[in-house]
Protein backbone atom coordinates (compact mmCIF):
# COMPACT_ATOMS: atom_id res chain seq x y z
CA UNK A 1 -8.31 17.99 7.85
CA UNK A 2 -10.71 16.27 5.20
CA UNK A 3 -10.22 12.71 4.04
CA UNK A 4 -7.95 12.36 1.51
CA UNK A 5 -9.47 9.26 0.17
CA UNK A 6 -9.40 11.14 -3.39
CA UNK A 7 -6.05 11.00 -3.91
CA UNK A 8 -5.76 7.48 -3.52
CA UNK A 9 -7.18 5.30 -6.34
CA UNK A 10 -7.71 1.84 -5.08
CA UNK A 11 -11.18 3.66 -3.24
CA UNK A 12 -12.28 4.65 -6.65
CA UNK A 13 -11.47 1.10 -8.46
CA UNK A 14 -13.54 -0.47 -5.52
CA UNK A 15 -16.04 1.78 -5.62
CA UNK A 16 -16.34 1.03 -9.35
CA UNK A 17 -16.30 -2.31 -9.01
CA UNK A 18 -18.87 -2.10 -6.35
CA UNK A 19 -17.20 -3.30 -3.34
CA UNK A 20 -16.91 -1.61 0.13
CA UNK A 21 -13.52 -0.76 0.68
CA UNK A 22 -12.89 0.92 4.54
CA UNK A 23 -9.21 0.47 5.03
CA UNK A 24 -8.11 0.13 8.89
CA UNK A 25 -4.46 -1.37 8.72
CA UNK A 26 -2.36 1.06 7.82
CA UNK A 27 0.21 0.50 10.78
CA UNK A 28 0.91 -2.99 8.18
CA UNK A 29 1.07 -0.70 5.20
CA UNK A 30 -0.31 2.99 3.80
CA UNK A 31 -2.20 2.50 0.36
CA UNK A 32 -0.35 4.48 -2.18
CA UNK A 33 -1.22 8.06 -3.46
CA UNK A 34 -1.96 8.79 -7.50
CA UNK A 35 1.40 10.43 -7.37
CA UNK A 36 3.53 8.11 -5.66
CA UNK A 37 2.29 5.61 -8.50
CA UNK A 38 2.56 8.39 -11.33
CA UNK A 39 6.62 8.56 -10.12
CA UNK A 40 7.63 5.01 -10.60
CA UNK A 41 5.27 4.90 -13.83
CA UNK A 42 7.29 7.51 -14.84
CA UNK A 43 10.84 5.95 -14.27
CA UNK A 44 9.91 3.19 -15.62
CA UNK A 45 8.48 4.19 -19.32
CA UNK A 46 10.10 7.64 -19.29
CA UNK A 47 13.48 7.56 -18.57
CA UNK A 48 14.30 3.91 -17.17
CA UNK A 49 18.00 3.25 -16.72
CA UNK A 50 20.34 1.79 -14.35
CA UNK A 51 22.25 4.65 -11.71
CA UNK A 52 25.91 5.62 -11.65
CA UNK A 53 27.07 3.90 -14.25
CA UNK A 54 25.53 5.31 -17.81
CA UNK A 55 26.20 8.99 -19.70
CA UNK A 56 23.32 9.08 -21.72
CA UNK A 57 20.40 10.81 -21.20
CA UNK A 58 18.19 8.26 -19.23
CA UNK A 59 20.77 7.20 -17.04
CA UNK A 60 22.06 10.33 -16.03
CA UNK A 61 18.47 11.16 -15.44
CA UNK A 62 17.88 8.30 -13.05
CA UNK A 63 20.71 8.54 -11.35
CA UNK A 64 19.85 12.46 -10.30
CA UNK A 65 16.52 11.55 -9.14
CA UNK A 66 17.94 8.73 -7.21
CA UNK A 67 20.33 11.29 -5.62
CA UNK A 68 17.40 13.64 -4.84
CA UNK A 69 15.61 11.04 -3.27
CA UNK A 70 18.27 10.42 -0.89
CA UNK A 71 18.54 14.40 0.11
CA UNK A 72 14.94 13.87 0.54
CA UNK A 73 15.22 11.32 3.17
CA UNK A 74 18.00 13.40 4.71
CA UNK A 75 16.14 16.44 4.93
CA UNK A 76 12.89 14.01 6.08
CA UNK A 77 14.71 12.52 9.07
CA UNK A 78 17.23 15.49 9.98
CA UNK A 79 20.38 14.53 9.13
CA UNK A 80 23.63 16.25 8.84
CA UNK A 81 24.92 14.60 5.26
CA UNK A 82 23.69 12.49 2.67
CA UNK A 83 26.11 9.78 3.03
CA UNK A 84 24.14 8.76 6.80
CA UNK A 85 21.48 7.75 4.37
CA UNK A 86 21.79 3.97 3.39
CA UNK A 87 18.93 2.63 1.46
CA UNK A 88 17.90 -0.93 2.25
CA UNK A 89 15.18 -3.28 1.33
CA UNK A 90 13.31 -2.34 4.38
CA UNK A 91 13.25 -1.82 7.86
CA UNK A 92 13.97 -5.89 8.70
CA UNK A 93 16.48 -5.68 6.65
CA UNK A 94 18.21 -2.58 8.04
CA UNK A 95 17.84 -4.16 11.55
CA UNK A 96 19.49 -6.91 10.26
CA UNK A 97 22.43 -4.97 8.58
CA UNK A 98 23.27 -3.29 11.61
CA UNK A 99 23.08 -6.23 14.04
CA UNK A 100 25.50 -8.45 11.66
CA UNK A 101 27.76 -5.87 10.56
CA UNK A 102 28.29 -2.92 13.39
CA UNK A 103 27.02 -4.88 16.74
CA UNK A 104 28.47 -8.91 16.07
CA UNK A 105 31.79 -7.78 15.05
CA UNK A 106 32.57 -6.52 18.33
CA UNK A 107 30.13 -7.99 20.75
CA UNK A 108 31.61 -10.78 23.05
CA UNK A 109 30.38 -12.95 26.39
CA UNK A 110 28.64 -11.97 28.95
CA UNK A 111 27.89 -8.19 27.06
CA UNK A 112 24.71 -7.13 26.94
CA UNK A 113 22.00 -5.80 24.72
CA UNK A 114 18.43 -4.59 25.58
CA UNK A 115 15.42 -4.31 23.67
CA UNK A 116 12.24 -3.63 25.78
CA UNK A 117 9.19 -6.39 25.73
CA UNK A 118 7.04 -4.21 22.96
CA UNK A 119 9.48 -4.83 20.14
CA UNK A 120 7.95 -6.02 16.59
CA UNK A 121 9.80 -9.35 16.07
CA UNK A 122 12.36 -7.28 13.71
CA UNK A 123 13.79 -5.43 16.57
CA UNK A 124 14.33 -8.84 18.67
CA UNK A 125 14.90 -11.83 16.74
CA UNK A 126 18.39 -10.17 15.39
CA UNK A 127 19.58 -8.92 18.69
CA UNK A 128 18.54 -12.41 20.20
CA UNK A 129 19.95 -14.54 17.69
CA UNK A 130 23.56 -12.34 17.84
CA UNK A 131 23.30 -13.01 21.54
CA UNK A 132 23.26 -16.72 21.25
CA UNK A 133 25.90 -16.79 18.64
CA UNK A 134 28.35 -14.77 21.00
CA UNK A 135 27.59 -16.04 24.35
CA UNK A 136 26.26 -12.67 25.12
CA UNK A 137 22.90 -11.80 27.05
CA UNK A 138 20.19 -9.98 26.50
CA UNK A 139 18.20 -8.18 28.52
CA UNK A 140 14.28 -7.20 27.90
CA UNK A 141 13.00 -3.99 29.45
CA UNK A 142 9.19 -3.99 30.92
CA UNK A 143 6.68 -1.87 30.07
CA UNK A 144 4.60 0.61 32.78
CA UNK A 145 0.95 0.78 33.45
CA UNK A 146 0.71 2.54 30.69
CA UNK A 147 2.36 0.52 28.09
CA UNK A 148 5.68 2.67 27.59
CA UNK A 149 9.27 1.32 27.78
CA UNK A 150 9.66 1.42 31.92
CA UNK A 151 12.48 4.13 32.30
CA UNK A 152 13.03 3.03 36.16
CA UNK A 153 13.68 -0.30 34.98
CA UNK A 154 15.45 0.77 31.88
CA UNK A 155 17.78 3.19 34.35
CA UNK A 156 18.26 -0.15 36.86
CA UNK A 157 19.59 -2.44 33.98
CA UNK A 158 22.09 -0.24 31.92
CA UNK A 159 25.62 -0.72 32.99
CA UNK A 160 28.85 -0.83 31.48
CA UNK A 161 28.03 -4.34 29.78
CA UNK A 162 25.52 -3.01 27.67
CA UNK A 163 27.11 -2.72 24.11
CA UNK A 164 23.74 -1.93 22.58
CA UNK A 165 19.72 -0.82 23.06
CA UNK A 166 17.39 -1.24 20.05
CA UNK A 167 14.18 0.50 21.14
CA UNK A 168 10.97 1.26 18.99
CA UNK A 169 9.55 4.64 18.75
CA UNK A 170 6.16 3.99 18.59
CA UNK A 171 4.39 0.55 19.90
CA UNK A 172 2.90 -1.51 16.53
CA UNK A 173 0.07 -3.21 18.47
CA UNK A 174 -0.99 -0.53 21.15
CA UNK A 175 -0.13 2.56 19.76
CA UNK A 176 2.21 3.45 22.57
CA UNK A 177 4.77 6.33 22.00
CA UNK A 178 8.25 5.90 24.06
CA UNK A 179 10.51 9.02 25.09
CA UNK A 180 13.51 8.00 22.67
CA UNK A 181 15.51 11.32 23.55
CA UNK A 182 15.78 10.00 27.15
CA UNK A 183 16.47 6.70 26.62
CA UNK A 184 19.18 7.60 24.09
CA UNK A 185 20.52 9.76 26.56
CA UNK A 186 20.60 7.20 29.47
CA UNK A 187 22.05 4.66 26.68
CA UNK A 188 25.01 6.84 25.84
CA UNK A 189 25.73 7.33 29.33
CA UNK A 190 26.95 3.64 29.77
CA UNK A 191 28.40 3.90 26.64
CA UNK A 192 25.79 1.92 24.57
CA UNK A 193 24.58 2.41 20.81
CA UNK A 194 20.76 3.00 20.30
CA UNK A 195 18.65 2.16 17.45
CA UNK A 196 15.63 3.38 16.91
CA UNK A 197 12.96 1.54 14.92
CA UNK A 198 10.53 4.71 13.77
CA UNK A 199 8.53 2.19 11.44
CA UNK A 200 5.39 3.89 13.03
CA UNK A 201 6.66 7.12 14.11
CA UNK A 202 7.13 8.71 10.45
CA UNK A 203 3.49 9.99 10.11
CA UNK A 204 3.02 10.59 13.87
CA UNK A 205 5.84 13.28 14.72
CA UNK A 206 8.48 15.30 12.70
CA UNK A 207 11.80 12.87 12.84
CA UNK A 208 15.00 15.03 13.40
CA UNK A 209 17.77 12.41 14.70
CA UNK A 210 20.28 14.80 15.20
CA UNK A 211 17.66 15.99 18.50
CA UNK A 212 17.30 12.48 19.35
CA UNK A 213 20.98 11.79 19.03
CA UNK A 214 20.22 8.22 18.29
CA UNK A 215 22.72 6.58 16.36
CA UNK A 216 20.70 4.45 14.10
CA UNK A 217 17.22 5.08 12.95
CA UNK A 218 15.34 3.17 10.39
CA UNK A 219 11.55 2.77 8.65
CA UNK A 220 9.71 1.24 5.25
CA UNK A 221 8.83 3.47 2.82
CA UNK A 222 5.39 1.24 2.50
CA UNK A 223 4.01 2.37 6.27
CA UNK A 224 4.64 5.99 4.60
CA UNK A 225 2.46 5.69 1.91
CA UNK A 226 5.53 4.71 -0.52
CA UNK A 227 6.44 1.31 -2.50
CA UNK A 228 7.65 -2.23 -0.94
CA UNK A 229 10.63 -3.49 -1.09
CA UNK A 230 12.47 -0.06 -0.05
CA UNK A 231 13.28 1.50 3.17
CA UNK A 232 16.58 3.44 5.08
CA UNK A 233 18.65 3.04 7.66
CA UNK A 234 19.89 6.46 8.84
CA UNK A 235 23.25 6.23 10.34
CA UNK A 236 25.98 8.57 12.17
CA UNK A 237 28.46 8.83 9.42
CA UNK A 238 31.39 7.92 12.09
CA UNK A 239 29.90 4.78 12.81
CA UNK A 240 29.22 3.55 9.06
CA UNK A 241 32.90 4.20 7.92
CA UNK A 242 33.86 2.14 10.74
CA UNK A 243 31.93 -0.79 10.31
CA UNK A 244 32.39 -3.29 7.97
CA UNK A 245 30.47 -3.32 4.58
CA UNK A 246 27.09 -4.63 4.94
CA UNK A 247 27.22 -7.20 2.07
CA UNK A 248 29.32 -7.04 -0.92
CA UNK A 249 29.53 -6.55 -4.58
CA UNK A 250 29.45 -4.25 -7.19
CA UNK A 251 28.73 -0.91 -6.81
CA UNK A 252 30.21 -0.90 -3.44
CA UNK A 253 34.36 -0.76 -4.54
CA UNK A 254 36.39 1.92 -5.55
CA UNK A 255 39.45 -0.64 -6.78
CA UNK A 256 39.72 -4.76 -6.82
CA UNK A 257 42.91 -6.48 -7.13
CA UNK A 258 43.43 -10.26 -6.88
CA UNK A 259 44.91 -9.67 -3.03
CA UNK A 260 42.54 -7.10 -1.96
CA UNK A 261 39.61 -4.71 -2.33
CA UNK A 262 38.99 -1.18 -1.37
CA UNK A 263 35.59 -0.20 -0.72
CA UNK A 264 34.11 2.84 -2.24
CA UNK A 265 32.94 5.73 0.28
CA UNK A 266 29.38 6.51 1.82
CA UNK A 267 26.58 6.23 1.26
CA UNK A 268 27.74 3.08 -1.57
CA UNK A 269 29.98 1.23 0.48
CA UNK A 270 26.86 -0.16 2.27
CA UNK A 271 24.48 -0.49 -0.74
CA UNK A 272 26.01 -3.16 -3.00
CA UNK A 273 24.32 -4.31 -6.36
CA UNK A 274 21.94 -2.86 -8.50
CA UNK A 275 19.54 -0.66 -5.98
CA UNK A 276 16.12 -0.09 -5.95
CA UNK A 277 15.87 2.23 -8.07
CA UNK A 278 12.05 2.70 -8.58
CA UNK A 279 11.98 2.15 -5.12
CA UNK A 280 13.81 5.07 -4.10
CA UNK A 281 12.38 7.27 -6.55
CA UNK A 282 8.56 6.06 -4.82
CA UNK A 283 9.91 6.92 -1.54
CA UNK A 284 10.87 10.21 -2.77
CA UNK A 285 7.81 10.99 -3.92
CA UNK A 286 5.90 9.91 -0.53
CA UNK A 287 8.46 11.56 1.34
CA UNK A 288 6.65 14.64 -0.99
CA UNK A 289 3.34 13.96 -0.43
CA UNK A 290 3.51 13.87 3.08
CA UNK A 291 5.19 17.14 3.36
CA UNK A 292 2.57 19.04 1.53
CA UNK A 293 0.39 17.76 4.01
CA UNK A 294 2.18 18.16 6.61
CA UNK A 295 3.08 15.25 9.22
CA UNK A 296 1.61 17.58 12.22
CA UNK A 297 -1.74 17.19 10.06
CA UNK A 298 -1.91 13.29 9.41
CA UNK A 299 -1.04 13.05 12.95
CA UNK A 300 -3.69 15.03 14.49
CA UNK A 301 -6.49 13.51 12.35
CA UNK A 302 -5.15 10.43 12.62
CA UNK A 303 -5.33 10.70 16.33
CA UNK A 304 -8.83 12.77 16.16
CA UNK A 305 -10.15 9.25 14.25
CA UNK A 306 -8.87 7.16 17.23
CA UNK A 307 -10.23 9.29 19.68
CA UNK A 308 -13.42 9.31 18.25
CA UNK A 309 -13.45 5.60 17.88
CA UNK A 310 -12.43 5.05 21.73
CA UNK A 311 -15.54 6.97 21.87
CA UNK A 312 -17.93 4.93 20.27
CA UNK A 313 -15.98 1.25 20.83
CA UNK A 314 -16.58 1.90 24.98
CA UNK A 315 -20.22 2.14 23.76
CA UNK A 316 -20.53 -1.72 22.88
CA UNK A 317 -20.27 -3.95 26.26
CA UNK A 318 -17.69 -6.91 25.60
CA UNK A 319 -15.61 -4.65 23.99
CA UNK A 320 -11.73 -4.29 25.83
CA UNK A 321 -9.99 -1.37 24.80
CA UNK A 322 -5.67 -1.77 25.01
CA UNK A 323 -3.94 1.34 26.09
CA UNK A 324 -6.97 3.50 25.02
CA UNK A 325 -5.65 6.31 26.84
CA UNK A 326 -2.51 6.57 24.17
CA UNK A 327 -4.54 9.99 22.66
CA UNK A 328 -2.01 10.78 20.04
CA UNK A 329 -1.61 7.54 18.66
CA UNK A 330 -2.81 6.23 15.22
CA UNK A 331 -3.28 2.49 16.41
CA UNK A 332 -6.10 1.21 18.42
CA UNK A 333 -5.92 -2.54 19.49
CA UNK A 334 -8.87 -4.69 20.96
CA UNK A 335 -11.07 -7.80 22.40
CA UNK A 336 -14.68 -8.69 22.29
CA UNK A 337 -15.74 -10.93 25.06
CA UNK A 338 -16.36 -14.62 24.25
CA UNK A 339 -15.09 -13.98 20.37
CA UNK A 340 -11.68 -15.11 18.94
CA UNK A 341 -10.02 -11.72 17.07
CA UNK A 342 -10.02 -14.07 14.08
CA UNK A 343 -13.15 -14.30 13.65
CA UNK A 344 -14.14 -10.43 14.15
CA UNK A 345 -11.60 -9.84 11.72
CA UNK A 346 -13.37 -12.73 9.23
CA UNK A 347 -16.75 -11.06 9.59
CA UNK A 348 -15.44 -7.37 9.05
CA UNK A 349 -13.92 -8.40 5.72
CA UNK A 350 -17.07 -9.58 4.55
CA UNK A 351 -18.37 -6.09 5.08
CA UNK A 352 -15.77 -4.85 3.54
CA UNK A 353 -13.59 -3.47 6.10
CA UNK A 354 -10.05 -4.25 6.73
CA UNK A 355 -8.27 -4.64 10.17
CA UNK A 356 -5.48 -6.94 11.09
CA UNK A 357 -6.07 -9.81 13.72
CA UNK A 358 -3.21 -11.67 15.84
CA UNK A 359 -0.32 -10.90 17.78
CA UNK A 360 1.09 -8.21 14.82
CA UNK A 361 4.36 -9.70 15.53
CA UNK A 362 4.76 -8.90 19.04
CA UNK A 363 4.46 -12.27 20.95
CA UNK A 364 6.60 -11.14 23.93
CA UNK A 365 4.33 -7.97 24.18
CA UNK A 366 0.81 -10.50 24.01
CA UNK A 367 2.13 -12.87 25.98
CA UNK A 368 3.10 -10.56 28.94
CA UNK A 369 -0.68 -8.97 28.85
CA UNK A 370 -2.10 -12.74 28.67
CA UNK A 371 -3.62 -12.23 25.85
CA UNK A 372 -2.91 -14.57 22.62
CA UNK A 373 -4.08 -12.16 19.84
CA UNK A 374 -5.82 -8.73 19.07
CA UNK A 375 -7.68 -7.50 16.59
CA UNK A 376 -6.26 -3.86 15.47
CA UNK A 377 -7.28 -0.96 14.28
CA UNK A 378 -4.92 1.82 12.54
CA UNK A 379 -6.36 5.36 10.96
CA UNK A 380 -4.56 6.70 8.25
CA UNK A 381 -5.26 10.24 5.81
CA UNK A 382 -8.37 7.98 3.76
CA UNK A 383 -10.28 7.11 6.83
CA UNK A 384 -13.01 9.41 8.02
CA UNK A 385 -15.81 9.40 10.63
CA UNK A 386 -18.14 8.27 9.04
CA UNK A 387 -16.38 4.97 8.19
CA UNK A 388 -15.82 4.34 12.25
CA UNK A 389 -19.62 4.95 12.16
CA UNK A 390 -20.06 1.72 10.14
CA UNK A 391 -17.17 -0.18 12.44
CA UNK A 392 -19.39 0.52 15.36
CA UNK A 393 -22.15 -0.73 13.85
CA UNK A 394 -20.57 -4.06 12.17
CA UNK A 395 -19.19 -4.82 15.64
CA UNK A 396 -22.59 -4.37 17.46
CA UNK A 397 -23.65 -6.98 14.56
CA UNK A 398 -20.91 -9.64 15.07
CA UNK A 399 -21.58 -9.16 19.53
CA UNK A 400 -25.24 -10.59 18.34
CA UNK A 401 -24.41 -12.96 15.76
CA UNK A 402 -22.33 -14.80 18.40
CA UNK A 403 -24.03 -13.30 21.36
C-alpha cells in the first residue's frame, strides 16, 4: 500500500510552510484525514443543531447522522444492537464509567480484580482506586519473555474471587498483541467480567466482540484517525440495563417526578447531556475512511514500516530494541546507550520528526523491565520508507553528537 500522506493536510501546510514534518506517534494520536475534517466542517456551518430534541430541518438532520454514526460503530466493532453502543468522551472516560457504575456497586472485601502489568495507566488507576475504596484486592498479571499477558499465571490467579479482569488488546509501549479470546474465556469461567481496552487494536485487526465475547470493549476515536474528545464503550446490552446510569441529567429520563425518576432506555440512559455531537459525526467519518482502506491494509503496512525499521535500527550499535520480535505490531519502543530518551526525542524534533519519549503511561510495565523511560516509535498510513531512511540517519547523528 502507498503512503497516504495526501490525504492528510497538515503534511501539505508544513510542507508549505517549509518545515519537515515526519510523524512517528500515532499510537498517542492519528492526524486527521481531509474528510474527517470536511464532516465536522460540515455539521457545523451546514446543518448545525442540537440531536433528539428539534423538528426542523437541521435538527432532524443532525440527529440522523448522529444515529448513523452509532450503526457505524456497531457495524465497526461487531455488535448485535445499537443500543451496546454508548458514546463517551474517550476511552479514560469509558474505563472510568464502567469501574464506578457496573464494577463498585457490587464489588466488596477481599474480591478481586486483575489487570496484567502492561496496562496504560487508564486501565489501572480505576480498578486500583475501586479496590482501595472497597477493601478489595487486586491482583496484577506478569508478562512472558515475550511481553504478552502470562496465560500460566493468568490461569494460576483466577478463582471464584475475581469479580473482574480489565486487559488491553494491544501493548501501548511495546507493541505487544495479547490473545483476548482466551483470556475472556478463562475469565468467564470463574465467573468474572472482562474489559477490553482496544485503544491500539482498531487499526491493527478487524474488532468483532461478539467472537471475543468480551463484555466491555472500548477505544478513542483520535488513535483512529477521528476527533478528540469522543470515543465508545461497547457494552453487552444485559449488562448496561442492569447497571446503574453512568451520570445523570437530561437526555437520559423518560419521566421525572418530585419522588422519583425513570431513566430512558439504551443507548441514552448512559449518555446524559448534550453529546458530542461533532464528535460522533468525526468518528463516523473515520470509522469510513478506514474501511475504504481496509484495516487488513493499514495493518500490514503499518507492520511492513516496523519491520523495516527493526531492520535498519539493529544497524546502529547502542541501539536496544523492546520486543522487536512483535512483527505485526505498529509500535516500536527503544534505548540508545549512554543517552536519556529525552534527549533523542529533543534532537529528533529539531529535525523535524516526531516520536514520543517516557514511560507512555505505563510505569508498572517500565519499572518491571528496569528501565525509567523509552523513546517510541509508532507507523501509521502517512509514514513511508523513506522517512525511516532519515530516522536512521538522525539517530546515527545524535550516537556521535553525544558519542
Amino acid at each position: 500500500m502507498e503512503s497516504l500522506k495526501s490525504e492528510f493536510p497538515i503534511f501539505a501546510n508544513a510542507e508549505k510552510e517549509g518545515r519537515t514534518f515526519i510523524y512517528f506517534d500515532s499510537a498517542s494520536s492519528t492526524q486527521k484525514p481531509q474528510s474527517v475534517i470536511d464532516a465536522i466542517t460540515e455539521y457545523y456551518g451546514g446543518y448545525y443543531a442540537n440531536v433528539g430534541r428539534g423538528l426542523y430541518w437541521p435538527a432532524t438532520q443532525a440527529s440522523n447522522e448522529y444515529a448513523k454514526a452509532r450503526d457505524k460503530v456497531r457495524n465497526f466493532v461487531g455488535a448485535k444492537s445499537a443500543k451496546e453502543v454508548i458514546f463517551t468522551s474517550g476511552t479514560t472516560d469509558a474505563i472510568n464509567k464502567v469501574a464506578n457504575a457496573v464494577l463498585l456497586p457490587t464489588l466488596e472485601a477481599d474480591d478481586q480484580v486483575l489487570v496484567s502489568e502492561m496496562e496504560h495507566h487508564s486501565n489501572f488507576v480505576p480498578w486500583q482506586q475501586a479496590c482501595i475504596q472497597k477493601g478489595a484486592d487486586l491482583k496484577v498479571i506478569p508478562l512472558t519473555t515475550a511481553h504478552t499477558i502470562d496465560l500460566a499465571a493468568l490461569k494460576a490467579t483466577l478463582n471464584s474471587k475475581v469479580k473482574f479482569v480489565a486487559i488491553t488488546a494491544v501493548s501501548n509501549t511495546l507493541g505487544t498483541k495479547n490473545d483476548i479470546k482466551i483470556i475472556v474465556r478463562l475469565a468467564h469461567a470463574v465467573g468474572a467480567l472482562v474489559l477490553v481496552d482496544a485503544s491500539q487494536l482498531t487499526l491493527s485487526e478487524r474488532i468483532d466482540v461478539q467472537k471475543l465475547d468480551c463484555d466491555f470493549l472500548t477505544f478513542s476515536a483520535h488513535k483512529l484517525f477521528g476527533p478528540t474528545g469522543i470515543g465508545i464503550l461497547y457494552g453487552k446490552q444485559a449488562l448496561l440495563e442492569r447497571a446503574i446510569p453512568f451520570s445523570y441529567g437530561g437526555g437520559m429520563v423518560a419521566l421525572v417526578n418530585q419522588d422519583e425518576t425513570t431513566f430512558a432506555d439504551l443507548p441514552a440512559k448512559h449518555e446524559a447531556g448534550t453529546p458530542n455531537i461533532a464528535g460522533a459525526i468525526g468518528l463516523g467519518a473515520a470509522i469510513d475512511f478506514v474501511e475504504s482502506i481496509g484495516v487488513a491494509q493499514i495493518a500490514k503496512h503499518n507492520a511492513a514500516l516496523r519491520t523495516y525499521t527493526v531492520h535498519l535500527l539493529n544497524q546502529i550499535e547502542g541501539v536496544n530494541l523492546l520486543a522487536e520480535d512483535a512483527g505485526d505490531a505498529s509500535i516500536l519502543s527503544f534505548t540508545m546507550e549512554g543517552i536519556h530518551p529525552h534527549d533523542i526525542a529533543t534532537f529528533l524534533a529539531e529535525k523535524g520528526i516526531a516520536v514520543r519519549a517516557g514511560h507512555h503511561c505505563t510505569q508498572p510495565l517500565l519499572k518491571s523491565m528496569g528501565l525509567p523511560a523509552t523513546v517510541r516509535l509508532s507507523f501509521s498510513v502517512y509514514n513511508d520508507q523513506r522517512e525511516i531512511e532519515q530516522l536512521k540517519t538522525a539517530l546515527e547523528e545524535i550516537k556521535s553528537f553525544f558519542g
